[in-house]
Protein backbone atom coordinates (compact mmCIF):
# COMPACT_ATOMS: atom_id res chain seq x y z
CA UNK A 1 93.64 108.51 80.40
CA UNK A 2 90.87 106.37 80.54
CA UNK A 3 87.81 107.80 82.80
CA UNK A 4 85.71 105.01 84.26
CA UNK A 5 82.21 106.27 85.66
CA UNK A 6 81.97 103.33 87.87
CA UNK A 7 83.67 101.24 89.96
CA UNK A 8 82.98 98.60 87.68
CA UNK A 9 86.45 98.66 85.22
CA UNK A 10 85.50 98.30 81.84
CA UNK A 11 88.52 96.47 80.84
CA UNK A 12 87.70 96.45 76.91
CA UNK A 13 87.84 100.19 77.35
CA UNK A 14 91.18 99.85 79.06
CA UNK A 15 92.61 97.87 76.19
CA UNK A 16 91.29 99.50 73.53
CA UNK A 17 92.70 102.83 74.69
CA UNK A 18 95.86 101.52 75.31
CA UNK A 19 95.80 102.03 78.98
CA UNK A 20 95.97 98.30 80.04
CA UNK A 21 98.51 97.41 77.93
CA UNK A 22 100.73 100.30 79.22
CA UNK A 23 99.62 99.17 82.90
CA UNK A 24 101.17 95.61 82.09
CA UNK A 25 104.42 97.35 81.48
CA UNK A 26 104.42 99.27 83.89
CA UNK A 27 104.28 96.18 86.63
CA UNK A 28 106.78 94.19 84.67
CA UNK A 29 108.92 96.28 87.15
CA UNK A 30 107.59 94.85 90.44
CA UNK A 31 107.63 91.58 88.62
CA UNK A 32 111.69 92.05 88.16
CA UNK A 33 112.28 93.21 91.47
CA UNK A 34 110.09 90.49 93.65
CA UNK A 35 111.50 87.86 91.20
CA UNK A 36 114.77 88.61 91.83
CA UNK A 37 114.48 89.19 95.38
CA UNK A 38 113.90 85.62 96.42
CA UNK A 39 115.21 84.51 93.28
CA UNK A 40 118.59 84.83 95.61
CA UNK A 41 118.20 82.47 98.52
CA UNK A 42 118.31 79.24 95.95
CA UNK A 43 120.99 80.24 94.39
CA UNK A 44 122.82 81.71 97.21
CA UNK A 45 124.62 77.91 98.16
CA UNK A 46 126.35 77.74 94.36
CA UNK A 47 127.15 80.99 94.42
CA UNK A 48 129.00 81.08 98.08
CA UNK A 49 130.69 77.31 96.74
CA UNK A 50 132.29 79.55 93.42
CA UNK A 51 133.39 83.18 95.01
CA UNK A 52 133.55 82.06 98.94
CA UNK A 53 133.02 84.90 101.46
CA UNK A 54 129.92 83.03 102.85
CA UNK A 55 130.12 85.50 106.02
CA UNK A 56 128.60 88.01 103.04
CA UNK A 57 125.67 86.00 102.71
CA UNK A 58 123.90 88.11 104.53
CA UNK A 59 124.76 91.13 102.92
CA UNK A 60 124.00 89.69 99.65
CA UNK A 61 119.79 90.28 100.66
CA UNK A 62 120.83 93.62 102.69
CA UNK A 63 122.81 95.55 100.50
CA UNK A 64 120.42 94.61 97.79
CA UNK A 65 117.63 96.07 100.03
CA UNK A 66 119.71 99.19 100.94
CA UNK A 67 119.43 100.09 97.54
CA UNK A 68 116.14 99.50 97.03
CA UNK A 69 114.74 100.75 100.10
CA UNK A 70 116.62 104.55 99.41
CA UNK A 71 116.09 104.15 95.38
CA UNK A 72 112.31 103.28 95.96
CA UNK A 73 111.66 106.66 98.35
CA UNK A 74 113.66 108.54 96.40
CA UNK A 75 112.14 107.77 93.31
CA UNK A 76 108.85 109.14 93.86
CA UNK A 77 110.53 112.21 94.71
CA UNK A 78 112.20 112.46 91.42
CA UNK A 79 109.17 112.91 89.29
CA UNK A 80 108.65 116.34 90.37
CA UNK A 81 111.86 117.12 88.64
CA UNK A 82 112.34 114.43 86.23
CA UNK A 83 110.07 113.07 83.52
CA UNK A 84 108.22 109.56 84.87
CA UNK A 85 109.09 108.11 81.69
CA UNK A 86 113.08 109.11 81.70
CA UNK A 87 113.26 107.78 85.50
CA UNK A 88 111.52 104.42 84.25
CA UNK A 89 114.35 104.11 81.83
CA UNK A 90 117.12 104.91 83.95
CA UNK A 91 115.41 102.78 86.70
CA UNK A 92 115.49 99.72 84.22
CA UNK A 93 118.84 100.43 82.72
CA UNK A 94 120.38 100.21 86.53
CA UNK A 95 118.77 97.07 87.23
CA UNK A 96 120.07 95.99 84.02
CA UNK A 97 123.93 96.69 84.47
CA UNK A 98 123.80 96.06 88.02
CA UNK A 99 122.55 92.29 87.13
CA UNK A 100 125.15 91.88 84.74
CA UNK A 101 127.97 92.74 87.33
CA UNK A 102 126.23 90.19 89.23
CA UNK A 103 126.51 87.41 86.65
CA UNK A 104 130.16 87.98 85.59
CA UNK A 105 131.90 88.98 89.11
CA UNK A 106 134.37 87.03 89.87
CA UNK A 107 134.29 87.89 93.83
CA UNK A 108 131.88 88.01 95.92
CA UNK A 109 132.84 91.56 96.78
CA UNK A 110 132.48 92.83 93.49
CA UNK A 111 129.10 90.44 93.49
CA UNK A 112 128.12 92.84 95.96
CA UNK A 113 128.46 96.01 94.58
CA UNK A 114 126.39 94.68 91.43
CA UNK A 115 123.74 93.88 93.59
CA UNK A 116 123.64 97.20 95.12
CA UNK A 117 123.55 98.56 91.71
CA UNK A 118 120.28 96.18 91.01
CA UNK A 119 118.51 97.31 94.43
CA UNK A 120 118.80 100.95 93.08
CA UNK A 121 117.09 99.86 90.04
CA UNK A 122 114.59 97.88 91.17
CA UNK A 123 113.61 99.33 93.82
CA UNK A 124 112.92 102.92 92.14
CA UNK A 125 110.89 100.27 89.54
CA UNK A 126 108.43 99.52 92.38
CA UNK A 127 107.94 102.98 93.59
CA UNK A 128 107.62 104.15 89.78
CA UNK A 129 104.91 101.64 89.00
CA UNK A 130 102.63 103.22 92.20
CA UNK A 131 103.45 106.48 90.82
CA UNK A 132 102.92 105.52 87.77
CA UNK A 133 99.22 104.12 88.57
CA UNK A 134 98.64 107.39 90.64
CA UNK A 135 99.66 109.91 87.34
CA UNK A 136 98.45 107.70 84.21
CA UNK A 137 94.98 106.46 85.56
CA UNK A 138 91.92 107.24 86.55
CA UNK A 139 91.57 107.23 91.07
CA UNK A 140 88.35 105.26 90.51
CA UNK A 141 90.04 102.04 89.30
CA UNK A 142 93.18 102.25 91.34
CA UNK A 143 91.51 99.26 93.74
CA UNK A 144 91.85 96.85 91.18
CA UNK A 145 95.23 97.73 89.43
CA UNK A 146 96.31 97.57 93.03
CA UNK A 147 95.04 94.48 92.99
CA UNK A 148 96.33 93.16 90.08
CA UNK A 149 100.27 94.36 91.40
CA UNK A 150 99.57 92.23 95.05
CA UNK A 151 99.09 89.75 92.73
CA UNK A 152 102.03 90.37 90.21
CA UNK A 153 104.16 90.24 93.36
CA UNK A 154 102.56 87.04 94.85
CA UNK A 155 103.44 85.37 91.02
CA UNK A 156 106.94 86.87 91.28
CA UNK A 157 107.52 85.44 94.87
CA UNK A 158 106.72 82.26 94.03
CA UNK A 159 108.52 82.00 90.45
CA UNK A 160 111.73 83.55 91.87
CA UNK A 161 112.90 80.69 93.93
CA UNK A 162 112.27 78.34 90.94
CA UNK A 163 113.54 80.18 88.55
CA UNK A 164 116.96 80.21 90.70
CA UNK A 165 117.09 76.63 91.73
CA UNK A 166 116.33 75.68 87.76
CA UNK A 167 118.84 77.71 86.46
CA UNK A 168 121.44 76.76 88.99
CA UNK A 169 120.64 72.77 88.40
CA UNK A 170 120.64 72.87 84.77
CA UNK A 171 123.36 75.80 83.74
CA UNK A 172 124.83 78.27 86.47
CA UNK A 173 123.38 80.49 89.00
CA UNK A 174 125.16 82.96 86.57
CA UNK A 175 122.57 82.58 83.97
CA UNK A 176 119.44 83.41 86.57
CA UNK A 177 121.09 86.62 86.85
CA UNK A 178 121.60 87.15 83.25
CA UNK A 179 117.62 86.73 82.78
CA UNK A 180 117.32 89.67 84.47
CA UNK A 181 119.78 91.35 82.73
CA UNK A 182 117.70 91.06 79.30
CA UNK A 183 114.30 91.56 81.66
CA UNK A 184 115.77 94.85 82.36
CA UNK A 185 117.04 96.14 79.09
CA UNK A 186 113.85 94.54 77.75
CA UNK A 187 111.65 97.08 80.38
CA UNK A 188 114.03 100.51 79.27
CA UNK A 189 113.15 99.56 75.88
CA UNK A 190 109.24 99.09 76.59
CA UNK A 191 109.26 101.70 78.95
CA UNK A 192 110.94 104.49 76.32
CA UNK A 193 108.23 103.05 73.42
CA UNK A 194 104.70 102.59 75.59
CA UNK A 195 104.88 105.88 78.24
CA UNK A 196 104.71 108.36 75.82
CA UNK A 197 101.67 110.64 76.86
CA UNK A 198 102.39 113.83 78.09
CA UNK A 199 101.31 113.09 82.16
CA UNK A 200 104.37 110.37 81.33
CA UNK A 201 106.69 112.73 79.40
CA UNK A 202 106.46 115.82 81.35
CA UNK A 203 107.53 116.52 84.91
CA UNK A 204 104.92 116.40 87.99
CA UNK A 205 105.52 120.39 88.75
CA UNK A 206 107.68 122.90 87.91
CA UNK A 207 111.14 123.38 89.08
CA UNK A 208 110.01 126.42 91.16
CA UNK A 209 107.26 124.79 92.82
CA UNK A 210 108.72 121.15 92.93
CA UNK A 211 109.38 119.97 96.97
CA UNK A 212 112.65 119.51 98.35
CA UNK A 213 114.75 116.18 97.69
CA UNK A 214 115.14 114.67 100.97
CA UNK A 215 118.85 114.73 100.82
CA UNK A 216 119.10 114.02 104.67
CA UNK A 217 116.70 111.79 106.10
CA UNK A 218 117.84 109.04 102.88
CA UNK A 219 121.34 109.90 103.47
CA UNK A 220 120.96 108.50 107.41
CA UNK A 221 118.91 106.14 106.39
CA UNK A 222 121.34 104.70 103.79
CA UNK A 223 123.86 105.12 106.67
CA UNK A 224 121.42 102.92 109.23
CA UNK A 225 121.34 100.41 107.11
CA UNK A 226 125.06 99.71 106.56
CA UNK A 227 125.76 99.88 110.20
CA UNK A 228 122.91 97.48 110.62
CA UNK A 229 124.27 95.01 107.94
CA UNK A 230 127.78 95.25 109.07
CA UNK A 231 127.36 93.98 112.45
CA UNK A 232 126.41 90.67 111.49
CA UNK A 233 129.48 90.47 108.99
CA UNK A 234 132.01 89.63 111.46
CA UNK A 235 130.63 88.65 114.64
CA UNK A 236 131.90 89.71 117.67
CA UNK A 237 129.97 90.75 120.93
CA UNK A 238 131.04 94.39 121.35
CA UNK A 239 131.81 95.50 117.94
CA UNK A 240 128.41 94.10 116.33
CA UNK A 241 126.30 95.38 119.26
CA UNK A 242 128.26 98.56 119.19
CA UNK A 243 127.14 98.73 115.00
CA UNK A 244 123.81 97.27 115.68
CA UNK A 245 122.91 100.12 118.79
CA UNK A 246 124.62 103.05 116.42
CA UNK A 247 122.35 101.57 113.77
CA UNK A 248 119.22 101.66 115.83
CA UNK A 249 119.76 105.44 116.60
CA UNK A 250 120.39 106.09 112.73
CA UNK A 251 117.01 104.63 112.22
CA UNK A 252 115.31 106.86 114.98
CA UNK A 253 117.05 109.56 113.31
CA UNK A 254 115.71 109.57 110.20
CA UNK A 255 112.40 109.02 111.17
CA UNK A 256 113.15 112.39 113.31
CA UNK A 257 114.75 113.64 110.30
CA UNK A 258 111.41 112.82 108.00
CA UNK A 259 109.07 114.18 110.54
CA UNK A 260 110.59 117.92 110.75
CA UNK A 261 110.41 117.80 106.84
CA UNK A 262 106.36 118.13 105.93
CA UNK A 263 106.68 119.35 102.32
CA UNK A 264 109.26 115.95 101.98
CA UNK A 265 108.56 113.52 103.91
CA UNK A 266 108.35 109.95 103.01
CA UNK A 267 106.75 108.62 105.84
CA UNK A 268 103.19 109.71 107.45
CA UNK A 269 102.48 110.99 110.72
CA UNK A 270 102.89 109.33 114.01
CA UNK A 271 103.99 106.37 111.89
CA UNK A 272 104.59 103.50 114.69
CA UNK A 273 101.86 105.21 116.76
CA UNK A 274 99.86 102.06 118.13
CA UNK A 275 96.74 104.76 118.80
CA UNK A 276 96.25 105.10 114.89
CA UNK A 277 95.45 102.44 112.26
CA UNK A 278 98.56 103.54 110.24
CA UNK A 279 100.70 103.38 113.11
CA UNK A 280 99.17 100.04 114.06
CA UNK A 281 99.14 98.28 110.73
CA UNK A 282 103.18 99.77 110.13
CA UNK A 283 104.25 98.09 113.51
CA UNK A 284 102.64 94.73 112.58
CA UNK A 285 104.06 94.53 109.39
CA UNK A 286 107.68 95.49 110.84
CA UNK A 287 107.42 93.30 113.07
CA UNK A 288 106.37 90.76 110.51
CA UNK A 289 109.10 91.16 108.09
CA UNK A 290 111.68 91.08 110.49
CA UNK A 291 110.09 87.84 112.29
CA UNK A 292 109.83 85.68 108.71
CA UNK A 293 112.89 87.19 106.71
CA UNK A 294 115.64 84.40 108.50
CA UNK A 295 114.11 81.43 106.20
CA UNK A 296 114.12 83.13 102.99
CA UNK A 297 117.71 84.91 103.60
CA UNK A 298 119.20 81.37 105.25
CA UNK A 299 116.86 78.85 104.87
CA UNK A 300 118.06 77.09 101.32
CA UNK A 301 121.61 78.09 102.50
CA UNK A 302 121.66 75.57 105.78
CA UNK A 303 119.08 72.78 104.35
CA UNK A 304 122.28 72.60 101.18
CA UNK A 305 124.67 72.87 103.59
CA UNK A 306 123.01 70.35 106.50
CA UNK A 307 121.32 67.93 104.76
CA UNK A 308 122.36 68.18 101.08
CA UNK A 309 118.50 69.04 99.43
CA UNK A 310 118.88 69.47 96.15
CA UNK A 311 118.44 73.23 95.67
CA UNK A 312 115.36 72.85 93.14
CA UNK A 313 113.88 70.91 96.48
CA UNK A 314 114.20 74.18 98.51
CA UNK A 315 113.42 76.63 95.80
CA UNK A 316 109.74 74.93 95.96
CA UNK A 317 109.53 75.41 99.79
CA UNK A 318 110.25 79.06 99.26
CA UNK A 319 107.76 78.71 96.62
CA UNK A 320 104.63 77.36 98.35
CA UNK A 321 105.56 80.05 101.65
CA UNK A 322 104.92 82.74 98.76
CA UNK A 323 101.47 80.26 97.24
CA UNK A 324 100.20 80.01 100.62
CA UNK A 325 100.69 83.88 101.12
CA UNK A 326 98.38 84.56 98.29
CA UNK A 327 95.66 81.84 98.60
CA UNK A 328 95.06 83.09 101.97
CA UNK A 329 95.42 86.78 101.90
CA UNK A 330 92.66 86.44 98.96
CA UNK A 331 90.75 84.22 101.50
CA UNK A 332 90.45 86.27 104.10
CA UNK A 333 89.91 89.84 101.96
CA UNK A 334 86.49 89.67 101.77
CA UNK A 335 86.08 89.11 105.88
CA UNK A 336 84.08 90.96 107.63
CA UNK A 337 85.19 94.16 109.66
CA UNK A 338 84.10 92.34 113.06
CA UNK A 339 86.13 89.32 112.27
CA UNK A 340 89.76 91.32 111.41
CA UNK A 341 91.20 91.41 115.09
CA UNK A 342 90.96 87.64 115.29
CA UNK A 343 92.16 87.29 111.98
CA UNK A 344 95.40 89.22 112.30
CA UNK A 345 95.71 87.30 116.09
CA UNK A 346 95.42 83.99 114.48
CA UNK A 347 97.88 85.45 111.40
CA UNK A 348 100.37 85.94 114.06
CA UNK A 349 99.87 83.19 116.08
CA UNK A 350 100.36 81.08 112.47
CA UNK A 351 103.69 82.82 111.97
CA UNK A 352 105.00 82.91 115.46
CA UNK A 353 104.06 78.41 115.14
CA UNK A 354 106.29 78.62 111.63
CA UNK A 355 109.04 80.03 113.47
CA UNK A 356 108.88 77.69 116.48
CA UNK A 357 109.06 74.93 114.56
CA UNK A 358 111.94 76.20 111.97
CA UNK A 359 113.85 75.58 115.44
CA UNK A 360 113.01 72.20 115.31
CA UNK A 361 112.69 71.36 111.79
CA UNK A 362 116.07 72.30 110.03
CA UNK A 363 118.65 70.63 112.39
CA UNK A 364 116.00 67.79 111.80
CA UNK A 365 115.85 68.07 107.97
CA UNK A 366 112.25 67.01 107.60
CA UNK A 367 111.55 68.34 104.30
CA UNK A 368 107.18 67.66 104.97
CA UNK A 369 108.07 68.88 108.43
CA UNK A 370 109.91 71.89 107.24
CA UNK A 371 107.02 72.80 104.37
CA UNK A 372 104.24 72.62 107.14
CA UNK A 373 106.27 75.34 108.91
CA UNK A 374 106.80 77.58 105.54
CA UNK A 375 103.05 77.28 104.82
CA UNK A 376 102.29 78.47 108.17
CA UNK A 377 104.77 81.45 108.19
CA UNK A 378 103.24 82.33 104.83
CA UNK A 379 100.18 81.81 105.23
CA UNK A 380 100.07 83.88 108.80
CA UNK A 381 101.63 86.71 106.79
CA UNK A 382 99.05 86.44 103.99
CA UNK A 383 95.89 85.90 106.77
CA UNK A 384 97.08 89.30 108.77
C-alpha cells in the first residue's frame, strides 16, 4: 500500500508501486456495470422486435437493478468472510455468464433471467471497487480515486448508449451483449492476476468476529422490488396498486428491518431524515432518480416506435444527458458553500423543466427539441 504524506497524490509513486495500475482494474468494474446499464435502452427496440413481450420492457432495467441493488449491499458484507479478491472473481464471472444468457436467449423470459444474473454481477463489481479503494489504499488519497470512479461512471454513461445503438445498426443487439461477456471474463482474469496482496487475499476479520449477513432486511428488499416491478407488467387498476402499496410497505420494512440491525446494517441512521445532511442529500437523490429514470428506461423505445429515429440517433441523446451530467457536476464542484442551496434549487428546477417538456417533446418528435430537454434533465442532476 502506497502511503502518501500529503494530499497531494504522487501518482509516479502510485504507478511505480503498482497501486495505480491495480486501481484501474479495479474500476473496470463500475465501467462494465454503468456501460451496460444504459447500454440497454438503445437496444431495447431490436430486441422487443426479435423475442416480443414488450410489456417486459420494463422489467428488462428492474430486474437488472434487483440484482444489483441486493448483490451490491451484499457484497460488502461478504468480505468479512470471503477473500476481496475471490468475490471480485466470482463477481466478474456472474456478470460474465449472465451476459451471455442475454446474447443467446431466445425469449425474452429467459432474456430476463440472464439479466438478473448480470445485475448480481455487476452490481457486487461496484460495491467491490469502494471496498476495494477503502482496504488496498491509503484514506488520504481516497478524494481523488473517488474522483477518478465519478468520472469512470460519467465515461461509461455516455459510451453505453453508443455502444448499443452501434452494435445494433451494424451487427445485432446480440453482439453488445457479447462485449460484455469477454469484458467480464476479461475482469475475473485481471482480477485473479493483479489483487494478489495479502489485504486482497485474506478475509476482512475472522469468522468469529465477522458481523452478521443481513439475511433479512436483503431478503424483503429483494421481495419489494419484485412486487414493485410486477405491477407495471400487466396493468390493471386494483391488482397493480394492490402490488405497488404491498411493495411500498416491503420497502418501509426493510428499512425497519436495517435499522434494528446496528452491527449489519447497510443503511445509516435516520436515513430520509430531512433534519440531517444525510437524510437530506438521500431524499434528493431518490427523488431524483425516480423523477429522470422514465427517458432512459422508455425514451429510445417510443422515439423508434413513434417517429422511426434511427436508434444510433437516440443512443446520442442518451449520450449528451450523461455529457451534460459531467460537464456540470465538475462545474459547479468547486462552488462555494454559500452558493449550494441555490445550486441544488436551480438543479431541480433544471430537471423538473426536462421533464415538462419530455411531455411535449416526444409525441412531437423534435429531435433539437427533445436534446434541449435531455441536457436539462442531465445537467440538473449533475448541477445538484
Amino acid at each position: 500500500m502506497t502511503e502518501i504524506s500529503t494530499n497531494r497524490v504522487d501518482w509516479r509513486a502510485l504507478w511505480a508501486s503498482g497501486d495505480l495500475a491495480r486501481f484501474c482494474f479495479i474500476s473496470l468494474g463500475i465501467l462494465l456495470h454503468a456501460t451496460n446499464e444504459t447500454m440497454v435502452a438503445t437496444v431495447m427496440p431490436a430486441m422487443v422486435g426479435e423475442l416480443a413481450g414488450v410489456q417486459l420492457v420494463g422489467w428488462s432495467l428492474a430486474i437488472y437493478e434487483l440484482g444489483a441493488i441486493v448483490a451490491g449491499a451484499a457484497a460488502g458484507r461478504l468480505v468479512s468472510y470471503v477473500p476481496l479478491r475471490t468475490n471480485m472473481v466470482v463477481a466478474a464471472l456472474l456478470y460474465a455468464a449472465g451476459a451471455l444468457v442475454c446474447a443467446t436467449s431466445p425469449s425474452m423470459q429467459l432474456f430476463l433471467a440472464g439479466r438478473l444474473i448480470e445485475g448480481l454481477g455487476g452490481g457486487a463489481l461496484v460495491s467491490l471497487a469502494f471496498v476495494s479503494v477503502e482496504r488496498l489504499f491509503s484514506r488520504t488519497i481516497w478524494p481523488q480515486l473517488f474522483g477518478i470512479m465519478s468520472a469512470i461512471w460519467g465515461v461509461a454513461a455516455f459510451s453505453g448508449p453508443l455502444l448499443g445503438a452501434i452494435m445494433t445498426e451494424l451487427l445485432s443487439w446480440r453482439w453488445a451483449f457479447g462485449v460484455f461477456t469477454l469484458g467480464g471474463t476479461a475482469m475475473a482474469l485481471a482480477s485473479f492476476i493483479v489483487l494478489d496482496t495479502p489485504e486482497a487475499t485474506k478475509p476482512r476479520t475472522s469468522i468469529g468476529k465477522a458481523p452478521p449477513f443481513p439475511f433479512a432486511a436483503l431478503g424483503c428488499l429483494a421481495v419489494a422490488v419484485v412486487l414493485i416491478a410486477s405491477a407495471g407488467v400487466d396493468i390493471a387498476l386494483l391488482r397493480s396498486s394492490l402490488l405497488m402499496a404491498l411493495g411500498l410497505v416491503g420497502l418501509v420494512l426493510f428499512f425497519s428491518i436495517d435499522a434494528l440491525k446496528p452491527r449489519s446494517r447497510l443503511f445509516p441512521a435516520r436515513l430520509f431524515s430531512w433534519r440531517t445532511p444525510v437524510g437530506a442529500g438521500m431524499t434528493m437523490v431518490a427523488a431524483f432518480s425516480v423523477a429522470t429514470c422514465s427517458f432512459g428506461v422508455y425514451g429510445p423505445l417510443l422515439l423508434t416506435s413513434l417517429h422511426d429515429i434511427p436508434l444510433l440517433t437516440t443512443g446520442y441523446i442518451i449520450a449528451a444527458e450523461s455529457i451534460a451530467w459531467s460537464i456540470l457536476s465538475i462545474l459547479v464542484a468547486n462552488a462555494p458553500p454559500q452558493r449550494e442551496r441555490l445550486i441544488i434549487v436551480g438543479g431541480a428546477a433544471m430537471i423538473a423543466a426536462g421533464i415538462a417538456g419530455f411531455a411535449y417533446t416526444i409525441p412531437l418528435g423534435s429531435i433539437p427539441l427533445i436534446l434541449i430537454c435531455a441536457l436539462l434533465q442531465g445537467g440538473g442532476f449533475g448541477v445538484s
